[in-house]
Protein backbone atom coordinates (compact mmCIF):
# COMPACT_ATOMS: atom_id res chain seq x y z
CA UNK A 1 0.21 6.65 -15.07
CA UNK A 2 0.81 7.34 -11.24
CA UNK A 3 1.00 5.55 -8.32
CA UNK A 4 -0.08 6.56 -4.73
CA UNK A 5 0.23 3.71 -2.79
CA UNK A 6 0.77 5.76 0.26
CA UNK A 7 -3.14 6.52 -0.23
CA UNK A 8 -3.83 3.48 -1.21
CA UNK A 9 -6.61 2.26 1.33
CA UNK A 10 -5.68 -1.86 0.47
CA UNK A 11 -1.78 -0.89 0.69
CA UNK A 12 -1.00 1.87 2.97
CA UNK A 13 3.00 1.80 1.54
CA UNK A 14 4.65 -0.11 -0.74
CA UNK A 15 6.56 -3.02 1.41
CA UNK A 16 7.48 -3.35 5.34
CA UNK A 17 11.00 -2.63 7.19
CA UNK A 18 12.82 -2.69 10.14
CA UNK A 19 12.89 1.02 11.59
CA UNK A 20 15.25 1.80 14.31
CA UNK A 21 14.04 -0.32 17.45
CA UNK A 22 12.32 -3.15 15.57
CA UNK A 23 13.73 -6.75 14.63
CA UNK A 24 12.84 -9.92 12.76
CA UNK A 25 11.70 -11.11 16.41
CA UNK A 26 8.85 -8.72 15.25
CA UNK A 27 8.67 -10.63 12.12
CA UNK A 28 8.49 -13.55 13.39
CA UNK A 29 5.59 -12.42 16.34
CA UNK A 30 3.42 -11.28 13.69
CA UNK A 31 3.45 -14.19 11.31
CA UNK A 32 2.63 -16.65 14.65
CA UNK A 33 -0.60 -18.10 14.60
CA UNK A 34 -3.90 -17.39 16.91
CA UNK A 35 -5.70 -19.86 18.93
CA UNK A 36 -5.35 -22.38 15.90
CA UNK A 37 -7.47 -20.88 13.88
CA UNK A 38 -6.29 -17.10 12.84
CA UNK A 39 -3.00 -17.10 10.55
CA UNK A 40 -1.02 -14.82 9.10
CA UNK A 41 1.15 -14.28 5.96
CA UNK A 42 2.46 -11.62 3.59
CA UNK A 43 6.21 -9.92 2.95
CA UNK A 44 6.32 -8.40 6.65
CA UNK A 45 6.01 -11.64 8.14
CA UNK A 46 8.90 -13.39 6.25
CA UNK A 47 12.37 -13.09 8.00
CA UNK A 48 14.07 -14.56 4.80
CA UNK A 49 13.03 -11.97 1.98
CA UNK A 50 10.73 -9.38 3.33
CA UNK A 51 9.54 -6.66 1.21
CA UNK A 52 9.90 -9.35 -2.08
CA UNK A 53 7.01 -11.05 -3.92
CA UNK A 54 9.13 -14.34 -3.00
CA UNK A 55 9.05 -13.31 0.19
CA UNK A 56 5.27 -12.90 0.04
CA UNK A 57 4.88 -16.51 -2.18
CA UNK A 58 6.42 -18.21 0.73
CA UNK A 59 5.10 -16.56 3.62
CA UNK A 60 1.60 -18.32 1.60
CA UNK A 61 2.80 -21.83 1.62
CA UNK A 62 3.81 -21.39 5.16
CA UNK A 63 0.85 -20.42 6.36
CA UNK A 64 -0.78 -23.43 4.77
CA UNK A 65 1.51 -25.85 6.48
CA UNK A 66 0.40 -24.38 9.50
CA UNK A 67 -2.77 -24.67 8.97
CA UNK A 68 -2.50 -28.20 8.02
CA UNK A 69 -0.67 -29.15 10.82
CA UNK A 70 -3.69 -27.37 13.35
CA UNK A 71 -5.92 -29.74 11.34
CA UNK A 72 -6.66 -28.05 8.36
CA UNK A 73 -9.17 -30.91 6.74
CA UNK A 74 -11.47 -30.84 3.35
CA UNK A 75 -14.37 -29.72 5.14
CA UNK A 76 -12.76 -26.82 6.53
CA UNK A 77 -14.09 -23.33 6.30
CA UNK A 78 -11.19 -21.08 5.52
CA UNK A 79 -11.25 -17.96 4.27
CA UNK A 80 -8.70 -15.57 2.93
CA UNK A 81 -8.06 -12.25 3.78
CA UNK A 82 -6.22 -10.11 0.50
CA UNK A 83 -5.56 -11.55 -3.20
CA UNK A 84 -2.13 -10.43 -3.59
CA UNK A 85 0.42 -12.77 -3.55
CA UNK A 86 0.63 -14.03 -0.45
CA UNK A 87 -2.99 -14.38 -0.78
CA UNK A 88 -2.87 -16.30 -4.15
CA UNK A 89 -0.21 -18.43 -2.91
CA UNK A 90 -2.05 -19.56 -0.02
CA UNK A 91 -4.95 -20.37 -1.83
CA UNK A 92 -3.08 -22.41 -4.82
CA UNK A 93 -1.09 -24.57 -1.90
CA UNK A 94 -4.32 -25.50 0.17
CA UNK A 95 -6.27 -26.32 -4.11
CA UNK A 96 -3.07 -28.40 -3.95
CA UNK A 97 -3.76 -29.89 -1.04
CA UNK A 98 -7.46 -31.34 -1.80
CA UNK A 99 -8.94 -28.06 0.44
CA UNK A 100 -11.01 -25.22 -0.84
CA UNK A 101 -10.72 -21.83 0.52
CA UNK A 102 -12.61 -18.34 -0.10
CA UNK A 103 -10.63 -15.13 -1.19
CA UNK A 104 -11.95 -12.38 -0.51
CA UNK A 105 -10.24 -9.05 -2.10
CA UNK A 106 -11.24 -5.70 -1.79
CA UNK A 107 -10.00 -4.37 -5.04
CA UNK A 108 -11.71 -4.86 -8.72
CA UNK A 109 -8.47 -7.03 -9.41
CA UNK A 110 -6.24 -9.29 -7.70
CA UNK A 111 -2.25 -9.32 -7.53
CA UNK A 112 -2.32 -6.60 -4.25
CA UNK A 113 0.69 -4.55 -4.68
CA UNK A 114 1.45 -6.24 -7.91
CA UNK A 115 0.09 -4.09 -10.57
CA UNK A 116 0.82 -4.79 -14.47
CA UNK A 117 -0.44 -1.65 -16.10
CA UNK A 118 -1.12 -1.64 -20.10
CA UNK A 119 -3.10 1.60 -20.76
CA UNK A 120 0.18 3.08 -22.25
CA UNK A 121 0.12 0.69 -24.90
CA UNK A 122 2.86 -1.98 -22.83
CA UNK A 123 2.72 -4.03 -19.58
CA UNK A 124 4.10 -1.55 -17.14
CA UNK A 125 4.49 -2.60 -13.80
CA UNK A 126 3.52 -0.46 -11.36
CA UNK A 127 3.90 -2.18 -8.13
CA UNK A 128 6.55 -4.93 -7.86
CA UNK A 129 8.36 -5.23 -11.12
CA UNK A 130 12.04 -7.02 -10.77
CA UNK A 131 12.46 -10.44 -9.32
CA UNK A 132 15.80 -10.76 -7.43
CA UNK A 133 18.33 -13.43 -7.17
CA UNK A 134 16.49 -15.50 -10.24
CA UNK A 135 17.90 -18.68 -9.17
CA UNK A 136 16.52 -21.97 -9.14
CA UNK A 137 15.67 -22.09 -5.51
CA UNK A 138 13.36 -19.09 -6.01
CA UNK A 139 9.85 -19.92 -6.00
CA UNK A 140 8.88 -17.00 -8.40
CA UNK A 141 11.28 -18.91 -10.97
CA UNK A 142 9.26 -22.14 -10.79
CA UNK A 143 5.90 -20.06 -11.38
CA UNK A 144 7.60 -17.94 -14.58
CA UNK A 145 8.02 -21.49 -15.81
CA UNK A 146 4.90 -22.65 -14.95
CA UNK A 147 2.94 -19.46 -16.09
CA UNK A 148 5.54 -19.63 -19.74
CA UNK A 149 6.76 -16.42 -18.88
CA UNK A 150 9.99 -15.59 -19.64
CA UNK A 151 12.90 -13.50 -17.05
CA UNK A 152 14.54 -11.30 -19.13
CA UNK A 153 18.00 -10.17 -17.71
CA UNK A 154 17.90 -6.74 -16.46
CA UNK A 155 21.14 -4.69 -17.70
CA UNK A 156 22.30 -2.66 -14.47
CA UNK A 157 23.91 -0.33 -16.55
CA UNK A 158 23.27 3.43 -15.73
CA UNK A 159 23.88 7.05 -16.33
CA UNK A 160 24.21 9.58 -13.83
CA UNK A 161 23.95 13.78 -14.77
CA UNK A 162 23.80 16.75 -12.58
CA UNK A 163 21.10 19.20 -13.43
CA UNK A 164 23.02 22.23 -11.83
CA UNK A 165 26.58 20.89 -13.42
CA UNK A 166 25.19 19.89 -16.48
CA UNK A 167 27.94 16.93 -15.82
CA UNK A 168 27.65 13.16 -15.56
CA UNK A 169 28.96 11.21 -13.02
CA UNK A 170 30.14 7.45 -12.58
CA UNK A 171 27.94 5.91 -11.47
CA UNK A 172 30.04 2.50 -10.80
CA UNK A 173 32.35 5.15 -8.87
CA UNK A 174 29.84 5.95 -6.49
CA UNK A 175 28.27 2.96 -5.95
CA UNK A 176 32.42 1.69 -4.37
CA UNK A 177 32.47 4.64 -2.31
CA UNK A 178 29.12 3.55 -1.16
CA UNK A 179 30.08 0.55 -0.89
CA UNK A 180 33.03 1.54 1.42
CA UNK A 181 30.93 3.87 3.77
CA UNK A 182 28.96 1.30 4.55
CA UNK A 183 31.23 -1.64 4.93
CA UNK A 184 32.65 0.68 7.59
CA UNK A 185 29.06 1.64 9.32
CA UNK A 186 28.74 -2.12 8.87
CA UNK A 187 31.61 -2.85 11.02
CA UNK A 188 31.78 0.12 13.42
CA UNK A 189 28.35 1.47 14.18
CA UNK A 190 25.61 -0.79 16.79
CA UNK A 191 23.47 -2.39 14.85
CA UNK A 192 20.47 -0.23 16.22
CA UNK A 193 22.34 3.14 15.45
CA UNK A 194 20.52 5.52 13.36
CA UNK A 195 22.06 5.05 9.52
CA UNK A 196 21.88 8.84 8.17
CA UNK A 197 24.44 9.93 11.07
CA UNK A 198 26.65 7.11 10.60
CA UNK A 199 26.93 6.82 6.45
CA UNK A 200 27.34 10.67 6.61
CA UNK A 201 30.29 10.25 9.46
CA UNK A 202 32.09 7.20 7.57
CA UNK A 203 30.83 8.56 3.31
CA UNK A 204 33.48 11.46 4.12
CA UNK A 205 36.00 9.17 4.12
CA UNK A 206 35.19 7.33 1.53
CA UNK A 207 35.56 11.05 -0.77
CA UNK A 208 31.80 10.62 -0.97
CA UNK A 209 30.19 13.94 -0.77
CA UNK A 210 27.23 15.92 -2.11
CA UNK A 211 25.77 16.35 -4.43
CA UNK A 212 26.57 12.49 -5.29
CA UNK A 213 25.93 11.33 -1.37
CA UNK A 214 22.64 12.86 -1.61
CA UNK A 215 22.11 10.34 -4.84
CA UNK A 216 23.77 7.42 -3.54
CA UNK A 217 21.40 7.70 -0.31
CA UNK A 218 18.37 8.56 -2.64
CA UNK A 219 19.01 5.75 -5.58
CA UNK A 220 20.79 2.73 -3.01
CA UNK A 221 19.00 3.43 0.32
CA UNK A 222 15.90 4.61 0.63
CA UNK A 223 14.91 3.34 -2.92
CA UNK A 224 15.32 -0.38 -1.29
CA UNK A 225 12.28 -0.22 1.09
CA UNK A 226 11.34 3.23 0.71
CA UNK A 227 12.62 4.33 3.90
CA UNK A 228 14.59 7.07 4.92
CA UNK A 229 17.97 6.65 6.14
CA UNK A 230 17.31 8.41 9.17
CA UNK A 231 14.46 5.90 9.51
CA UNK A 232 16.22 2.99 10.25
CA UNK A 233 19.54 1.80 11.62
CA UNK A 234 21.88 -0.63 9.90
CA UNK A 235 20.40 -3.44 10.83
CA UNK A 236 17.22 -2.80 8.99
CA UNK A 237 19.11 -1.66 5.86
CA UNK A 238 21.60 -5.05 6.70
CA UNK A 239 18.21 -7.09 6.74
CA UNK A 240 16.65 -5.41 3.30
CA UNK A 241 20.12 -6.01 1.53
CA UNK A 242 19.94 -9.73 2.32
CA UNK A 243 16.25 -9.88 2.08
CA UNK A 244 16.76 -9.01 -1.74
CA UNK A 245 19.30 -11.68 -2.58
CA UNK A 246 22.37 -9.37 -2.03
CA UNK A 247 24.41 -7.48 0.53
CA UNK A 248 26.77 -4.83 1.19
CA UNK A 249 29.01 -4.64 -2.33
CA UNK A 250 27.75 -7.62 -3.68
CA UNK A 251 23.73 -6.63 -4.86
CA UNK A 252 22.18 -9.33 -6.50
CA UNK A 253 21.45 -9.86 -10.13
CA UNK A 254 17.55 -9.07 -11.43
CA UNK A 255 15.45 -10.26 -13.69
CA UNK A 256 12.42 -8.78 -15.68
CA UNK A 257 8.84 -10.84 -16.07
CA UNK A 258 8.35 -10.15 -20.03
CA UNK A 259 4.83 -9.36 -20.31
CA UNK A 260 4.20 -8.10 -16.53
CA UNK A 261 4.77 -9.49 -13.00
CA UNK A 262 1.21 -9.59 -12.85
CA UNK A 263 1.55 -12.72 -15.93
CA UNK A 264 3.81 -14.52 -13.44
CA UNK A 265 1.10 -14.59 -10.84
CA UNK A 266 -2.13 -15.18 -12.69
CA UNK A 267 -1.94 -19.00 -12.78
CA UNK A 268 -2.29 -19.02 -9.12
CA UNK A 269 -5.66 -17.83 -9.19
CA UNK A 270 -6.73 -21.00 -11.65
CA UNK A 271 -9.94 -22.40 -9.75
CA UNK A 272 -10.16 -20.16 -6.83
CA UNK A 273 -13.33 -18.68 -5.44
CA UNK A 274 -12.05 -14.62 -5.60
CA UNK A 275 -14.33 -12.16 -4.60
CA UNK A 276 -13.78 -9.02 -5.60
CA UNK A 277 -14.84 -5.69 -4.38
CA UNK A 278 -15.08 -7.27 -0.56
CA UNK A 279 -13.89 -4.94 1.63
CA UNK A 280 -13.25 -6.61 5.00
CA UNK A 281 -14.60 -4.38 7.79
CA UNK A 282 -14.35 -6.99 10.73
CA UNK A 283 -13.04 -10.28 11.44
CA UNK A 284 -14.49 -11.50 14.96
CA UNK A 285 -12.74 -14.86 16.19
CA UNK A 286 -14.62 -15.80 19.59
CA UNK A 287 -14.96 -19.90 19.19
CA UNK A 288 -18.74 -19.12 19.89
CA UNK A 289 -19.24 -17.68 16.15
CA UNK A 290 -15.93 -16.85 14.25
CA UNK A 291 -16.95 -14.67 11.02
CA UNK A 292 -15.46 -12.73 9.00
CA UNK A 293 -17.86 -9.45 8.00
CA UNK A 294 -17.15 -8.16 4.27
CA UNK A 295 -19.19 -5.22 1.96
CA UNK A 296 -21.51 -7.79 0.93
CA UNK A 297 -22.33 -9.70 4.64
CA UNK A 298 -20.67 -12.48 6.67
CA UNK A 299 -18.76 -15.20 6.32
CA UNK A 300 -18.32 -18.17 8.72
CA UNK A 301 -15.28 -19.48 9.09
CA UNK A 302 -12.65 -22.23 10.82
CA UNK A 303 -9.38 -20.87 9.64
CA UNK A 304 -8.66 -17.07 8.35
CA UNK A 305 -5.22 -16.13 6.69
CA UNK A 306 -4.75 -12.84 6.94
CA UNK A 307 -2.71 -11.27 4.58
CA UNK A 308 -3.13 -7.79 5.06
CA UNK A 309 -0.16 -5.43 4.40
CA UNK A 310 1.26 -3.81 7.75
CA UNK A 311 0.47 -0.52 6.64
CA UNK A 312 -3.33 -1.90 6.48
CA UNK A 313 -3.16 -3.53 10.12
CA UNK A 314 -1.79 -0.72 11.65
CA UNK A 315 -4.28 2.25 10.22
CA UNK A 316 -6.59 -0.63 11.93
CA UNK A 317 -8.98 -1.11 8.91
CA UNK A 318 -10.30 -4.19 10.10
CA UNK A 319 -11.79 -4.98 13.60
CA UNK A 320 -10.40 -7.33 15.06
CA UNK A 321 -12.59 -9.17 17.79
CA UNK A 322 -11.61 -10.03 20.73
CA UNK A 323 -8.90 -7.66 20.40
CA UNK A 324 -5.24 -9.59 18.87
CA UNK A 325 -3.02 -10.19 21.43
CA UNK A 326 -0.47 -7.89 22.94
CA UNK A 327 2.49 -9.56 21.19
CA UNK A 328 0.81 -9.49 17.52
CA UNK A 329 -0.48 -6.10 17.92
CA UNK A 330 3.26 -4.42 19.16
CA UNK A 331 4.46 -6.46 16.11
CA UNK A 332 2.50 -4.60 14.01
CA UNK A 333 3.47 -0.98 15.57
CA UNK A 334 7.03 -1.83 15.56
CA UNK A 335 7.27 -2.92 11.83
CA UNK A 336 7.62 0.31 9.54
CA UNK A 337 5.55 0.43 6.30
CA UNK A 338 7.99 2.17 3.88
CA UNK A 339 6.88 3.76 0.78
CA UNK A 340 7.92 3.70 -3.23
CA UNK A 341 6.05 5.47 -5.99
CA UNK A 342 6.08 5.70 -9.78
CA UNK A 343 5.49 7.89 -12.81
CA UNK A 344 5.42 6.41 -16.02
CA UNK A 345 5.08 8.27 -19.17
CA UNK A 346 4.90 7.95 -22.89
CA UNK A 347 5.83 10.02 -25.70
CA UNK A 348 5.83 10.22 -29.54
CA UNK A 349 9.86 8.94 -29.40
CA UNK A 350 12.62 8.65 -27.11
CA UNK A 351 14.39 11.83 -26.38
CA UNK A 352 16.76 10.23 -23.27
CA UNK A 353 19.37 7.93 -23.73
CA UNK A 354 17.52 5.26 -24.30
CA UNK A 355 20.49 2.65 -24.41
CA UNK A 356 20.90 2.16 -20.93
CA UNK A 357 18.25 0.47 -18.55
CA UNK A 358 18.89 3.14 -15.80
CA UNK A 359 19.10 6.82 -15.81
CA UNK A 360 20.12 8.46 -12.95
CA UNK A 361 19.24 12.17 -12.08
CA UNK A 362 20.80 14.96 -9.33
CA UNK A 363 18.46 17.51 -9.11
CA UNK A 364 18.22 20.81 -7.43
CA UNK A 365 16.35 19.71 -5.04
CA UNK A 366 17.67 16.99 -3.01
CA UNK A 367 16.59 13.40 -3.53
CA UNK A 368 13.66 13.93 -6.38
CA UNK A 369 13.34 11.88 -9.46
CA UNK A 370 16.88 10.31 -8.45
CA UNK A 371 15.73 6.99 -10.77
CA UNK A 372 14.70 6.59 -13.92
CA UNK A 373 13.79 2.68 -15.73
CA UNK A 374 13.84 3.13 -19.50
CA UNK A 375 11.18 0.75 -20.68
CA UNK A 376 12.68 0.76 -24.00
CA UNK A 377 14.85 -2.08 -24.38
CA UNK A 378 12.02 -4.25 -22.84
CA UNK A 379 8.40 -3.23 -24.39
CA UNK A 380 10.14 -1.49 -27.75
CA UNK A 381 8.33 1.56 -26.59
CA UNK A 382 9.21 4.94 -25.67
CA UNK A 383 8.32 4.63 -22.20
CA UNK A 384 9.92 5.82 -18.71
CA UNK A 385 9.17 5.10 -15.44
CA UNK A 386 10.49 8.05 -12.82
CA UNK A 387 10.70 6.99 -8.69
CA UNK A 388 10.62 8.92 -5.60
CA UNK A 389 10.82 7.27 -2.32
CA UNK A 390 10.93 7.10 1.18
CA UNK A 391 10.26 11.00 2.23
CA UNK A 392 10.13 12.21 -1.03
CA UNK A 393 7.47 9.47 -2.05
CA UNK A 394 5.48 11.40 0.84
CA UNK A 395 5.72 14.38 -0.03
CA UNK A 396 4.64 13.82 -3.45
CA UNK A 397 1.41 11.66 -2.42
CA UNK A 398 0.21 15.15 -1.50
CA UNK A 399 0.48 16.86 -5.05
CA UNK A 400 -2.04 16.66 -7.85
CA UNK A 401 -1.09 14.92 -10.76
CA UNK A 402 -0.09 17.57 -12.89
CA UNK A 403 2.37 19.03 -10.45
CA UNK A 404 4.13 15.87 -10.19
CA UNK A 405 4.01 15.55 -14.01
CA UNK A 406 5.20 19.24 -14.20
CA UNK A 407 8.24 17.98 -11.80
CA UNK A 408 9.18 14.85 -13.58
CA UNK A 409 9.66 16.91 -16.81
CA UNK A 410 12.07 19.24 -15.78
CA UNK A 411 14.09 16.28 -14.28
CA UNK A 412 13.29 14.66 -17.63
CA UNK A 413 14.60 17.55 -19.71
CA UNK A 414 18.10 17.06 -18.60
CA UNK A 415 18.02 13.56 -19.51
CA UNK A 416 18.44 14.69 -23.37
CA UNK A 417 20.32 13.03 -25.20
């Protein structure tokens, strides 16, 4: 089972970032609402935990409160744009709130890029998979509750070999010289300087070099938000660290929806009006006669919620009508759309080490199949999920599916046990 959600027409990349120029002022522009009736919501608009399904939950709710506070009433017309889980959240909060609202989703299912797979014989998450920082002041907590679905504790232990060495590293060693090389970028280097240059400059001297620098970048940086690190400067990376519950040498603990993330999000949908298979082709928003225009026809409205990844808004999928305004649509060019893909296979029995929850790989060719989830410990099958990201994620999108199978297995082949 693949994922190409850098071809994905409803995603267009797996979650937003800062690339070198932007800020959350960008963030912030983009989640502001139109004229009182046009809001927005979804991971790129929070500033707190963007690129996060909490992120997403709560960029929901706070749309709603806007929308209440512009006069959001029972007789309202609202419709909203995207079932993910910004989407889902929305809709829940205003059923909450006494007001009805349509969802209209263009794919055959809803969750967005939340994606529980089972046609390997085990939930498999294809999308979104980890919650971060399970405390009790994250939302996605209160829903596993709600939903009975338990958070497993993910074990971050891993093991790291070299496919030319035939060696294995350590990993915890890497991740502190890391972890030094970028305390020092941290402190030195503006905060809108290019991170590849810098890390490189300051990993030296931290006795971080290839081939484990190339891993550390591959596994720790662009893994995060699937962007390169000559894509963004530290503040971005600064902003993704903190965004998932963590920082700089102190990365947050994770936990594992059993059954799916897409279990944890279902309940949400309870007594919803979702309609699927709506592809939203134009949303015109003159007071005259606002409407939104979907695969099957037209649908009046008072309020929209647009929740539309960036990738979406910026390939400029929808019309928009009158055009948005000049500070929305620089938001949207400014924010970066970074992306994160997935292999997962099955076989007849483990042949990796299947005792640790992470597998690390250095390959011959620079950054490939640097990650590896064993499934194992959590579904009791012999699954494993391979990722690429950021540039490699790209150029991968482009291969058929047996050349990136054909790749993952000679990565996989080292991984004997």
């Amino acid at each position: 089972m693949r994922t190409r959600w850098g071809s994905d027409p409803f995603a267009r990349g797996a979650f937003s970032f800062l690339p070198i120029g932007a800020t959350t002022t960008d963030r912030l522009a983009l989640a502001a609402s139109i004229d009182r009736s046009i809001f927005f919501a979804g991971e790129a608009t929070s500033t707190t935990h963007s690129g996060t399904v909490r992120g997403a939950v709560e960029s929901g709710r706070r749309a709603v409160s806007e929308m209440l506070a512009a006069g959001a009433i029972a007789s309202s017309r609202i419709v909203i744009i995207g079932a993910g889980a910004a989407g889902l959240a929305a809709a829940a909060e205003l059923r909450s709130a006494g007001l009805a609202s349509v969802v209209f989703e263009a794919r055959d299912r809803i969750g967005g890029r939340v994606h529980t797979d089972r046609s390997l014989g085990a939930p498999v998450d294809l999308g979104a998979s980890l919650v971060y920082d399970p405390t009790s002041g994250n939302p996605l907590v209160t829903l596993a509750r709600q939903a009975g679905v338990t958070l497993d504790d993910v074990d971050d232990s891993i093991v790291v070999r070299d496919q030319r060495s035939h060696r294995r590293y350590d990993a915890a060693e890497i991740d502190t010289r890391l972890t030094a090389a970028l305390e020092r970028v941290g402190a030195g280097s503006r905060a809108d300087a290019e991170l590849a240059g810098a890390l490189r400059t300051e990993a030296a001297a931290s006795g971080l070099r290839d081939p484990e620098l190339t891993y550390a970048v591959a596994s720790r940086i662009d893994g995060i938000a699937g962007a390169a690190a000559t894509e963004w400067a530290w503040r971005g990376y600064d902003e993704a660290l903190r965004s998932h519950g963590g920082g700089v040498g102190a990365m947050t603990t994770q936990a594992l929806p059993r059954g799916g993330f897409g279990a944890l999000l279902a309940p949400l949908a309870d007594g919803i009006d979702i309609r699927l298979g709506q592809v939203v082709s134009r949303l015109e928003w003159s007071r005259a006669r606002p409407r939104v225009v979907t695969t099957s026809g037209e649908a009046p409205f008072d309020m929209v919620l647009v929740t539309l990844p960036v990738g979406v808004l910026q390939a400029d999928s929808v019309v928009f009508d009158p055009p948005l305004p000049a500070s929305t649509s620089a938001a949207i060019r400014r924010l970066g759309m970074g992306l994160v893909d997935h292999l997962a296979l099955r076989f007849p029995r483990p042949f990796w080490d299947s005792s640790p929850t992470w597998l690390g790989f250095i390959g011959t060719t620079p950054g490939e199949w640097t990650t590896w989830r064993n499934l194992g410990p959590s579904t009791q099958q012999p699954i494993i999920v391979g990722r690429n990201a950021a540039l490699v994620a790209r150029a991968f999108d482009a291969r058929s599916d047996a050349q990136v199978v054909a790749s993952a297995m000679s990565a996989l082949r080292l991984l004997r046990r």
